[in-house]
Protein backbone atom coordinates (compact mmCIF):
# COMPACT_ATOMS: atom_id res chain seq x y z
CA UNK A 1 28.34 -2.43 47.54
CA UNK A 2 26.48 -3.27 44.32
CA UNK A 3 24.12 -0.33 42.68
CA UNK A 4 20.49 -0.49 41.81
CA UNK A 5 19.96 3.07 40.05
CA UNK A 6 16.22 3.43 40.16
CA UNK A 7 15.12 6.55 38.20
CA UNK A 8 17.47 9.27 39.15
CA UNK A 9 15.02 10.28 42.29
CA UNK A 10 14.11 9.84 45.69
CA UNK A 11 10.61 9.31 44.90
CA UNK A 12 11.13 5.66 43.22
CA UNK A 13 13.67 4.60 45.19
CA UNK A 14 11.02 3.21 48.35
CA UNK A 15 8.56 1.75 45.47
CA UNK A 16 11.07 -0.74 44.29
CA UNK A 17 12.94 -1.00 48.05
CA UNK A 18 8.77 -2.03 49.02
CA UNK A 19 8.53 -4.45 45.75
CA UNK A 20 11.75 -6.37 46.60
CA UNK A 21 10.60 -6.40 50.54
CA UNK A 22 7.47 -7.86 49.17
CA UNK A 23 9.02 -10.44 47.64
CA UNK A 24 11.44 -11.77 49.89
CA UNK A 25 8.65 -11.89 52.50
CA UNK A 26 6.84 -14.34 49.90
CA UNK A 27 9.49 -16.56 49.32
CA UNK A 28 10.29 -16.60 53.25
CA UNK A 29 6.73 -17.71 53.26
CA UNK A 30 6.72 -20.25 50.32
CA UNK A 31 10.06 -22.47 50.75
CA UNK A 32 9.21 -24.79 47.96
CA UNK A 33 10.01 -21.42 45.67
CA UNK A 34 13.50 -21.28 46.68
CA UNK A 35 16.36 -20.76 44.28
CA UNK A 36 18.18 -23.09 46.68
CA UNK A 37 16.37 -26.16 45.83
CA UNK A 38 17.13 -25.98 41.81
CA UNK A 39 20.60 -26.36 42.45
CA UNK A 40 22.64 -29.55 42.81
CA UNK A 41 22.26 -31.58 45.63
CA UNK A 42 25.72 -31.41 46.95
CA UNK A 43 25.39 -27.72 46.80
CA UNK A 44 22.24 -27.59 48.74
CA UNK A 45 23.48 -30.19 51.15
CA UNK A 46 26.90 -27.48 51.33
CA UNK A 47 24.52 -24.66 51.89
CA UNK A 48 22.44 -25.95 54.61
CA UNK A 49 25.59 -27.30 56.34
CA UNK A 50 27.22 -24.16 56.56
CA UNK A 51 24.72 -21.96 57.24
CA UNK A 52 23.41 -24.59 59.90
CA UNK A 53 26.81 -24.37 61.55
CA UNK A 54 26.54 -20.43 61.85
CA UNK A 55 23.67 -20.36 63.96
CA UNK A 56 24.64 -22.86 66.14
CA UNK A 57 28.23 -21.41 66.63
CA UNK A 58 26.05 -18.02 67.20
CA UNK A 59 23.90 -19.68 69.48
CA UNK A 60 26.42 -21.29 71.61
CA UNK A 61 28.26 -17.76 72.09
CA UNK A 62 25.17 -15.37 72.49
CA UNK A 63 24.70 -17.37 76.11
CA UNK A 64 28.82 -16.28 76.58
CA UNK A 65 28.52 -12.76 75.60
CA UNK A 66 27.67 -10.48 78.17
CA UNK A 67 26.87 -6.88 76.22
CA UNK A 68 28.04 -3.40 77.16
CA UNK A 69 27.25 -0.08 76.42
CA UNK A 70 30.69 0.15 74.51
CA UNK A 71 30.12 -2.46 72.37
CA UNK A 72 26.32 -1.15 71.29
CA UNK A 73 27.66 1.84 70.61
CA UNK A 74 30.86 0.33 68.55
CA UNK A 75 28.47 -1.65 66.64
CA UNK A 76 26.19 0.72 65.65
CA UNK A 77 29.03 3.02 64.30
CA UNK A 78 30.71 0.02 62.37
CA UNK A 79 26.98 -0.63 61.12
CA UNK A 80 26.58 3.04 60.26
CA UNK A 81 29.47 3.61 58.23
CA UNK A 82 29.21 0.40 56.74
CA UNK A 83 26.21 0.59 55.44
CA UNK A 84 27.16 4.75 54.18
CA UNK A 85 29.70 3.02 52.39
CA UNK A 86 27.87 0.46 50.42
CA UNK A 87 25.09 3.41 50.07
CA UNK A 88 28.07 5.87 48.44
CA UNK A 89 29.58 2.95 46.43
CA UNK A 90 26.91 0.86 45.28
CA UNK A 91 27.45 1.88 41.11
CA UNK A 92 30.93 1.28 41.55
CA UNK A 93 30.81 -2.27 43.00
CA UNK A 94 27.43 -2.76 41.17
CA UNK A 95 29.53 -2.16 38.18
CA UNK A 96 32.63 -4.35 39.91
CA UNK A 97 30.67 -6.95 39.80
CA UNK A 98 29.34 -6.96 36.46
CA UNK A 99 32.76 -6.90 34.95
CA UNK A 100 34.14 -9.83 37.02
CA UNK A 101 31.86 -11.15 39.77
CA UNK A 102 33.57 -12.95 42.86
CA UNK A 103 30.94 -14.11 44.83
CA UNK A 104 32.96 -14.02 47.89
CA UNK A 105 35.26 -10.76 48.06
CA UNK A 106 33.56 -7.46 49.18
CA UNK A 107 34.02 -4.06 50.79
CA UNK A 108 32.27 -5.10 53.78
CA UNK A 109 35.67 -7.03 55.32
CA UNK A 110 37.00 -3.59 56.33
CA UNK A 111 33.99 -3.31 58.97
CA UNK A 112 33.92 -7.13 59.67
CA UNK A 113 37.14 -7.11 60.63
CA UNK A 114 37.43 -4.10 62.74
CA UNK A 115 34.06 -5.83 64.44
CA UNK A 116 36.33 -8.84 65.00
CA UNK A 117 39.19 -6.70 67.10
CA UNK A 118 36.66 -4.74 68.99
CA UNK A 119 33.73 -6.41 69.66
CA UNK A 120 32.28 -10.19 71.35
CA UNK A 121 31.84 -12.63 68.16
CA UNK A 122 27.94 -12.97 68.95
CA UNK A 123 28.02 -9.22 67.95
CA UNK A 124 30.09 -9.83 64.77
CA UNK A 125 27.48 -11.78 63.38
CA UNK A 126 24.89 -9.89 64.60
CA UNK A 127 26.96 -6.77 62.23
CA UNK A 128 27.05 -9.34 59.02
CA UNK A 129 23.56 -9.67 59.39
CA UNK A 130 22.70 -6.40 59.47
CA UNK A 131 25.42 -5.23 56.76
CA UNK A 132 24.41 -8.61 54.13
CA UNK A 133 20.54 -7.54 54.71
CA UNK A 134 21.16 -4.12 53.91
CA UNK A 135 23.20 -5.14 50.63
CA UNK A 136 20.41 -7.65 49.93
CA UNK A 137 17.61 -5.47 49.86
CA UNK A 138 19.22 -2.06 48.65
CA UNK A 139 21.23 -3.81 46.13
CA UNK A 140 22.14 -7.51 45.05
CA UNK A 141 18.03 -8.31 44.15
CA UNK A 142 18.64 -6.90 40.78
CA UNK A 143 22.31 -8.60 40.22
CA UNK A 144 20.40 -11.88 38.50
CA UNK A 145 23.93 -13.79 39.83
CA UNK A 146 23.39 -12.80 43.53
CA UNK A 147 20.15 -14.92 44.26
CA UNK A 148 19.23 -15.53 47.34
CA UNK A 149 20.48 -18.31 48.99
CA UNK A 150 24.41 -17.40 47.66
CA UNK A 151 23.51 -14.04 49.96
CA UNK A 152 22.76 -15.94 52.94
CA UNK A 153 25.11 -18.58 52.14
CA UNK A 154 28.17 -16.04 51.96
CA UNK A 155 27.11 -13.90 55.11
CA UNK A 156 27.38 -17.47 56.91
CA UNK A 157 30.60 -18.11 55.67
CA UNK A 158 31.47 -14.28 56.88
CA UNK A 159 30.50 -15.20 59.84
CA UNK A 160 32.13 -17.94 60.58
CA UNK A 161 35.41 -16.68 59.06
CA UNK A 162 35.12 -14.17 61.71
CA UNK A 163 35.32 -16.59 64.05
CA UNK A 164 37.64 -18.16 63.31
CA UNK A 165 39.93 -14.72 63.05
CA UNK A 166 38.44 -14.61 66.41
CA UNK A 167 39.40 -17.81 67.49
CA UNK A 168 43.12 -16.78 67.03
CA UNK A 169 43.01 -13.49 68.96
CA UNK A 170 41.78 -15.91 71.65
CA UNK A 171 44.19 -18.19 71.98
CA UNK A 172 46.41 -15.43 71.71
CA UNK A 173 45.69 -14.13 74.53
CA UNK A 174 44.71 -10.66 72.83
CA UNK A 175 40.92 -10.23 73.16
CA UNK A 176 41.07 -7.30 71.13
CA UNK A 177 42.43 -4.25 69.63
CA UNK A 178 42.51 -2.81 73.45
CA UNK A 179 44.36 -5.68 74.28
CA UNK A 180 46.74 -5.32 71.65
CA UNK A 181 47.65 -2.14 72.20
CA UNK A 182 49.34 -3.12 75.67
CA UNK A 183 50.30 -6.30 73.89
CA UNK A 184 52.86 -4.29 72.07
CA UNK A 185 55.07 -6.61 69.29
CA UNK A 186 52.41 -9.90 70.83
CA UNK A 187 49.76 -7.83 69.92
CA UNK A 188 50.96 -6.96 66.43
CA UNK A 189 51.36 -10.54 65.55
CA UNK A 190 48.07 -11.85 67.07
CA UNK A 191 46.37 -9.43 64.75
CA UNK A 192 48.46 -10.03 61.43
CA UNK A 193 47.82 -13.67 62.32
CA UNK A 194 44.11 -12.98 62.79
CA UNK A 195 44.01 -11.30 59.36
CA UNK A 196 45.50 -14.39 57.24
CA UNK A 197 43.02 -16.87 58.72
CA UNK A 198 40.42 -14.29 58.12
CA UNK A 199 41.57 -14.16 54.38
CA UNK A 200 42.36 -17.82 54.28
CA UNK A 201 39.37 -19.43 55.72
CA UNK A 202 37.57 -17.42 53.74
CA UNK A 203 38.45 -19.68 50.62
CA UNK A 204 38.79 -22.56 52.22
CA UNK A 205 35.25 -22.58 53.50
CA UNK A 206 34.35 -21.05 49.72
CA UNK A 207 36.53 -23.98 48.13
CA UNK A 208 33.70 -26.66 47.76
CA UNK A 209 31.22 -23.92 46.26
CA UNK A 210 34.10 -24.30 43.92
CA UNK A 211 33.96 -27.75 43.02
CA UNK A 212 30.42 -28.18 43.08
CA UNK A 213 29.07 -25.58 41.12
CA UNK A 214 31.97 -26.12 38.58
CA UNK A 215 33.35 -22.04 37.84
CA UNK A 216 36.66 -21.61 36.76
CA UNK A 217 39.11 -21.00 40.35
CA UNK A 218 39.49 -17.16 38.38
CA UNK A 219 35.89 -17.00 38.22
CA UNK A 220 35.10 -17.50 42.10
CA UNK A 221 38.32 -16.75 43.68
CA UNK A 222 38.93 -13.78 41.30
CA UNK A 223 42.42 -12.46 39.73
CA UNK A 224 45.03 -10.39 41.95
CA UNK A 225 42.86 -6.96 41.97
CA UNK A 226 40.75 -8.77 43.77
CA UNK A 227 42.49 -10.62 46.23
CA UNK A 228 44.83 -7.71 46.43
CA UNK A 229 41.17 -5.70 47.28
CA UNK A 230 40.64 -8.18 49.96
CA UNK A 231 43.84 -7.52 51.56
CA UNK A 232 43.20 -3.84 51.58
CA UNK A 233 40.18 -3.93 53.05
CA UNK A 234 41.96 -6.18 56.07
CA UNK A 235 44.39 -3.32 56.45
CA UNK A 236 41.71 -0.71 56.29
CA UNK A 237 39.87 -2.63 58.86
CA UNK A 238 42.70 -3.02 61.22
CA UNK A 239 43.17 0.65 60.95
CA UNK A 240 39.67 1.28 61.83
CA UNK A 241 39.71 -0.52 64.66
CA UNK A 242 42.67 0.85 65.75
CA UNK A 243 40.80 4.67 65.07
CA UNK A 244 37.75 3.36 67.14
CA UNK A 245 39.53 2.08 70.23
CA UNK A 246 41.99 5.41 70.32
CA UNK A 247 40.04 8.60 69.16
CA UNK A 248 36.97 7.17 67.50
CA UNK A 249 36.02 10.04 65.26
CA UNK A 250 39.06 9.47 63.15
CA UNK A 251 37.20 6.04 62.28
CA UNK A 252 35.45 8.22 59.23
CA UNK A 253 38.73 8.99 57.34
CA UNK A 254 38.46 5.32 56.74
CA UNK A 255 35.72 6.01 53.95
CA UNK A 256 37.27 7.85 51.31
CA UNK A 257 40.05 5.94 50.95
CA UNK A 258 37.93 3.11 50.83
CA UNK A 259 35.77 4.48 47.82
CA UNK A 260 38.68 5.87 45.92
CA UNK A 261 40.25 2.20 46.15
CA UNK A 262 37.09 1.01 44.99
CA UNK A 263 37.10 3.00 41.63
CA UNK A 264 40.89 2.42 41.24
CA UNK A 265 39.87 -1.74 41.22
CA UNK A 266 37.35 -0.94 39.21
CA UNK A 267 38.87 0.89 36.88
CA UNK A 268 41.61 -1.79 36.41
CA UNK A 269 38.76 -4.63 35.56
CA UNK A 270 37.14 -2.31 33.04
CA UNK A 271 40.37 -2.02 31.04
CA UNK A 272 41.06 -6.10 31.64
CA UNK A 273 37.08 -6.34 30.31
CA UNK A 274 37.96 -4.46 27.14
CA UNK A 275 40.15 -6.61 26.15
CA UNK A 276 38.98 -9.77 27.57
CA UNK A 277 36.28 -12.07 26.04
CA UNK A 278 33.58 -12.87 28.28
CA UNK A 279 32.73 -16.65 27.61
CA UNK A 280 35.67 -18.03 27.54
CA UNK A 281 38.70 -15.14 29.30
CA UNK A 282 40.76 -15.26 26.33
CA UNK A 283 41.89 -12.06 24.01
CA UNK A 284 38.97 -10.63 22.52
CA UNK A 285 39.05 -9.63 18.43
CA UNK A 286 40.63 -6.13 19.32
CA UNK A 287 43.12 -6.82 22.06
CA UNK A 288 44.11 -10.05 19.89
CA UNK A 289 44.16 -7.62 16.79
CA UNK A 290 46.05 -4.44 18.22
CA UNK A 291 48.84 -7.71 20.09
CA UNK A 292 49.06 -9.45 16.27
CA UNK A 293 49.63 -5.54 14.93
CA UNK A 294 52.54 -5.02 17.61
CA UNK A 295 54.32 -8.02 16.88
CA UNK A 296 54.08 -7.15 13.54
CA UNK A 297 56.01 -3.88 13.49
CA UNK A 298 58.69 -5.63 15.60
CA UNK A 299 59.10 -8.13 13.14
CA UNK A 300 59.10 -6.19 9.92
CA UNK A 301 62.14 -3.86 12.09
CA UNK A 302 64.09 -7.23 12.10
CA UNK A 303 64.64 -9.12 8.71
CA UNK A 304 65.01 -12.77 9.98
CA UNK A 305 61.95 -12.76 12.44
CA UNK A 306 59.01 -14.99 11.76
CA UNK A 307 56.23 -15.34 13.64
CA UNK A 308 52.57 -17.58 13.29
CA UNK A 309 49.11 -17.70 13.22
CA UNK A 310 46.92 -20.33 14.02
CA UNK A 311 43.04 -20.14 12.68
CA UNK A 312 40.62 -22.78 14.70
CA UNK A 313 37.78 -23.75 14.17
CA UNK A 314 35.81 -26.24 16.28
CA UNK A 315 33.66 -28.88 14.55
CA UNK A 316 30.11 -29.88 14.38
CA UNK A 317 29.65 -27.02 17.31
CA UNK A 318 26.22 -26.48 16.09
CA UNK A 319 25.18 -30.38 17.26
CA UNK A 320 26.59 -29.62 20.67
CA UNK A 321 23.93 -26.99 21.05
CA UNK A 322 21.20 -28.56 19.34
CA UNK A 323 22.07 -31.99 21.90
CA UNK A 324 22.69 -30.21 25.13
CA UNK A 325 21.99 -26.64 24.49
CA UNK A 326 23.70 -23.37 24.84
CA UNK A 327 25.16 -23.05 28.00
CA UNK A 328 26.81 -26.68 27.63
CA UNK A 329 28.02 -25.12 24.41
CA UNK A 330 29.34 -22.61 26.48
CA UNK A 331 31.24 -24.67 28.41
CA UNK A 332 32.44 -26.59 25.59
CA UNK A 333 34.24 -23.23 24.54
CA UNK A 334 35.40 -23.04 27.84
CA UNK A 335 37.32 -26.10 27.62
CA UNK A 336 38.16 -25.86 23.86
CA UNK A 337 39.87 -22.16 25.05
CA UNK A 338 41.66 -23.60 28.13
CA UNK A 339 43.12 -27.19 25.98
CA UNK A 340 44.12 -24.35 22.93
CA UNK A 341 45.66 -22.28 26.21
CA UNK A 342 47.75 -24.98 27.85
CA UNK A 343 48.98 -26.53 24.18
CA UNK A 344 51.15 -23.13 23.75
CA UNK A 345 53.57 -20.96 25.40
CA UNK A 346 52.96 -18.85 28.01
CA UNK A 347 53.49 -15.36 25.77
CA UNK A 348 51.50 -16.86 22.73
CA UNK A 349 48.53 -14.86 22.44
CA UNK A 350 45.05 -16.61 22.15
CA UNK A 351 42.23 -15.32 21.43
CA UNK A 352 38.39 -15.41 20.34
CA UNK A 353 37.08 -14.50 17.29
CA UNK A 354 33.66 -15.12 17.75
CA UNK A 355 31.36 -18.21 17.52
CA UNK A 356 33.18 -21.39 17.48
CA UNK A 357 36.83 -20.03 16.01
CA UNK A 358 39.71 -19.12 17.94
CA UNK A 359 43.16 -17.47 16.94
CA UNK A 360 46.51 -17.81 17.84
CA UNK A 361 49.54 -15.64 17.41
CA UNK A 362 52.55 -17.48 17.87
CA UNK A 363 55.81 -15.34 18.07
CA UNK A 364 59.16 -15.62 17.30
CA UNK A 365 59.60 -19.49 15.76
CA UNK A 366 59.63 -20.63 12.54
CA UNK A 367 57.03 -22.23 9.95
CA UNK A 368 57.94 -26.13 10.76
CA UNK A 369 57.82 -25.43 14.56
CA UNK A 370 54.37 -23.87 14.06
CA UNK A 371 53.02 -26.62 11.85
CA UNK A 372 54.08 -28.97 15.22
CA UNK A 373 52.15 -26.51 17.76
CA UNK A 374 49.38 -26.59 15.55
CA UNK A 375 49.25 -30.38 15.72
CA UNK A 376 49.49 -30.17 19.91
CA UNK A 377 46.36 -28.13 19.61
CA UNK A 378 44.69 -30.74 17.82
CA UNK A 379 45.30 -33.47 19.63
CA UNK A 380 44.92 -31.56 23.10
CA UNK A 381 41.55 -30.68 21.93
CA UNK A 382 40.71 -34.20 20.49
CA UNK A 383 41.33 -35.74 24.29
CA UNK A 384 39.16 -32.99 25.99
CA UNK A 385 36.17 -34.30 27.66
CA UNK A 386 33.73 -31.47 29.32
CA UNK A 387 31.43 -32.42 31.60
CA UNK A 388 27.96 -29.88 31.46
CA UNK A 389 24.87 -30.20 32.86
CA UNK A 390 22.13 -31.29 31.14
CA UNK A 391 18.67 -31.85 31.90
CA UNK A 392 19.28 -31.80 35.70
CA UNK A 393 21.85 -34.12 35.16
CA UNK A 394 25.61 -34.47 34.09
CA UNK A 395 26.75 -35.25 30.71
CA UNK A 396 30.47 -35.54 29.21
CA UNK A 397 30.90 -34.26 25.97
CA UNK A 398 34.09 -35.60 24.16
CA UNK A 399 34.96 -36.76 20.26
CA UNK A 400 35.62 -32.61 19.80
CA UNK A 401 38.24 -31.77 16.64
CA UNK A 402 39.43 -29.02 15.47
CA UNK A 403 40.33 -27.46 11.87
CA UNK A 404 43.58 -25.29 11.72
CA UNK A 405 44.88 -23.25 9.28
CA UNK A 406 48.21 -22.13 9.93
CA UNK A 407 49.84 -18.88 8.06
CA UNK A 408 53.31 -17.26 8.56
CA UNK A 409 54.99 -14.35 8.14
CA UNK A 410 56.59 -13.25 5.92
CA UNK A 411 55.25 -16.20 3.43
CA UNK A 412 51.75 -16.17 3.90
CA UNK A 413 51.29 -12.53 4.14
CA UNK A 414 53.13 -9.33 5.42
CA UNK A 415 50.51 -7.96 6.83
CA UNK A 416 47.34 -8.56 9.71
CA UNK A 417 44.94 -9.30 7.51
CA UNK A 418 46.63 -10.86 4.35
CA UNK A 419 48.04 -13.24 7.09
CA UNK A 420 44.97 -13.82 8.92
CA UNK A 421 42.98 -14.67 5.12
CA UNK A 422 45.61 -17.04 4.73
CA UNK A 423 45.16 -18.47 7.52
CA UNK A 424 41.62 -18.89 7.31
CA UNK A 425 41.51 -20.25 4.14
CA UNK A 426 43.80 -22.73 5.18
CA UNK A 427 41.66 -23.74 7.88
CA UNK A 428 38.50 -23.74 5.60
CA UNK A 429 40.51 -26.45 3.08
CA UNK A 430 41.02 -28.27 6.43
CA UNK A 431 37.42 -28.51 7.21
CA UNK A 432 36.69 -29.55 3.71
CA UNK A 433 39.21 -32.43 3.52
CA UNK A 434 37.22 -34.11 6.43
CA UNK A 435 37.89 -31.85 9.47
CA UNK A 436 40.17 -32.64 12.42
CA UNK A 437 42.98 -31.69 10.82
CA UNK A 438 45.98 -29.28 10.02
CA UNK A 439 46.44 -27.28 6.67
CA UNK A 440 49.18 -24.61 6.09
CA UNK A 441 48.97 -21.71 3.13
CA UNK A 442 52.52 -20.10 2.03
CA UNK A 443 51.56 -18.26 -1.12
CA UNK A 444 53.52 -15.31 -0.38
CA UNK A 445 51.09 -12.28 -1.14
């Protein structure tokens, strides 16, 4: 899981594992220092709830659970390689989750799974614990957006997506991968049906983290790679399982898949990162750049093809910051990208060029139709309203406008740049006829 690199050595790596021991056993000590308690009440009250229904589901089924030597032994090797794995692939996911943090999809569902087809649920938990402590001390306390209570609050709602994965086996009739495998075709299905509540419920119980803490559904449910790394990690644990309740040393091939998959998903963000701005997930200046230069050489190869671009520039940003601060004006970008996003096509291409302006390539249509998507922009962004917190409160900012200048080839400019000077001094006379408004250069260059 996520990497702390401490020095290089062996020497430093106990001095800063003692620090960060130090420290959580303060905090334990001193409630009223809790990260929980700045957050919004709803969220707390969330928290609480679901971690408080964790231990009492755990409670009720440690008096059920009757422990064997098998399942000591299965649960220290799923703990073992477990924590191995986060050990060998803590820069990776470290480095995952810098580029595109989703607070609820990890590595560890390949173990947590397997736990669920092999082992009692009381022992499930007891492997989440042991798995979300290890991550917690060895890694996530220098990850500023892992504090502590989202830790504790996401090994709860592990756990009690495990039982519920759990739950199905059950009424199944399958107690487990031993089961299963006498089950035959019954067995196959209890298990695939296990996995999609697993996946599912995972969400679900994640969903009102959602609409409390106000992220984007991309930013806490992630893109594809990782809900197509979730799914992996399903199979992988089935497959583990299936390894440990057969001929249990083959359980250790499981790893290097595992890590190899890592670096492929991680290797896939870092390209989508390069190209992506980080406020608000539109095309940053390059990607938008190298897109604007492709669509140029395809329309100088064919003499009737036109295409647009849109310059925008949002007004009077600097009094959003100076009224409600930065990260409100962050979220006022946000919204201003996402009402620019949903005024035009699917394959226009927007992007950020920094600050408080935006771009837009527009392809294929000509100069009147862009004039009239240019004027959709406006207006979408005119009836945006963004609510932000502010001073421990919520606060709706609205009244936004927009300038646009609006250039197209082959009138304003044959090439990148000509076109995208036209189009910003178009948007510039826009902002100094009164702002909120739409201006369009043709002086063919």
């Amino acid at each position: 899981m996520d990497d702390v690199t401490v020095g290089g050595g062996a020497v430093a790596l106990p001095v800063d594992t003692a620090a960060v021991v130090r420290a959580t056993t303060r905090a334990m000590i001193s409630p009223h220092r809790w990260t929980l308690w700045t957050q919004r009440p709803r969220l707390i009250a969330y928290c609480l709830l679901v971690e408080v229904v964790a231990i009492a589901a755990t409670v009720f089924l440690v008096g059920r659970t009757h422990l064997q030597l098998t399942d000591a032994v299965v649960l220290a090797g799923l703990a073992g390689m477990g924590i191995a794995q986060a050990e060998l692939g803590r820069q990776v996911e470290r480095l995952r989750r810098l580029v595109n943090a989703t607070p609820h999809i990890n590595m560890t569902s390949v173990w947590t799974f397997a736990a669920v087809l092999l082992l009692p649920p009381a022992l499930v938990a007891l492997l989440v614990a042991v798995l979300y402590t290890h991550l917690a001390v060895r890694s996530w306390y220098r990850l500023r957006r892992v504090p502590a209570f989202r830790t504790i609050f996401n090994a709860s709602l592990v756990i009690l997506t495990c039982y519920s994965a759990a739950s199905v086996l059950a009424y199944a009739g399958v107690t487990g991968m031993h089961a299963a495998l006498t089950a035959q075709w019954q067995g196959v299905a209890a298990i695939g049906g296990a996995a999609i509540v697993y996946f599912v419920v995972g969400a679900l119980v994640a969903l009102p983290g959602l609409t409390i803490t106000q992220p984007s559904v991309k930013e806490f449910f992630g893109g594809w790679a990782d809900n197509l790394l979730e799914i992996a990690t399903l199979c992988l644990g089935m497959l583990t399982a299936l390894a440990l309740a057969t001929l249990p040393a083959l359980a250790l091939i499981v790893v290097p898949p595992m890590l190899l998959l890592h670096r492929g998903v991680l290797a896939k963000q870092l390209e989508i990162a390069a190209t992506t701005d980080d406020k608000t997930g539109l095309f940053n200046t390059t990607a938008w750049r190298h897109i604007a230069t492709q669509e140029l050489a395809r329309a100088q190869r064919h003499a009737q093809a036109s295409f647009g671009i849109l310059m925008i520039d949002l007004d009077h940003f600097k009094q959003v910051n100076d009224t409600h601060g930065h990260l409100a004006g962050d979220q006022v970008l946000k919204g201003v990208a996402t009402a620019i996003s949903n005024a035009v096509r699917v394959y226009d291409s927007v992007g950020r060029f920094g600050g408080e302006e935006f771009v837009v390539l527009l392809p294929d249509i000509p100069e009147t139709t862009v004039l009239a998507v240019a004027e959709r922009v406006r207006e979408s962004v005119a009836d945006l309203a963004v609510t932000v917190l502010s001073d421990d409160d919520t606060a709706v900012i609205n009244n936004l406008s927009v300038s646009i200048g609006v250039a197209t080839y082959p009138h304003a400019g044959t090439g990148v740049d000509r076109l995208l000077q036209a189009a910003d001094k178009a948007m510039y006379s826009a902002k100094t006829a009164g702002r909120n408004q739409v201006v369009s250069v043709t002086a063919t260059a």
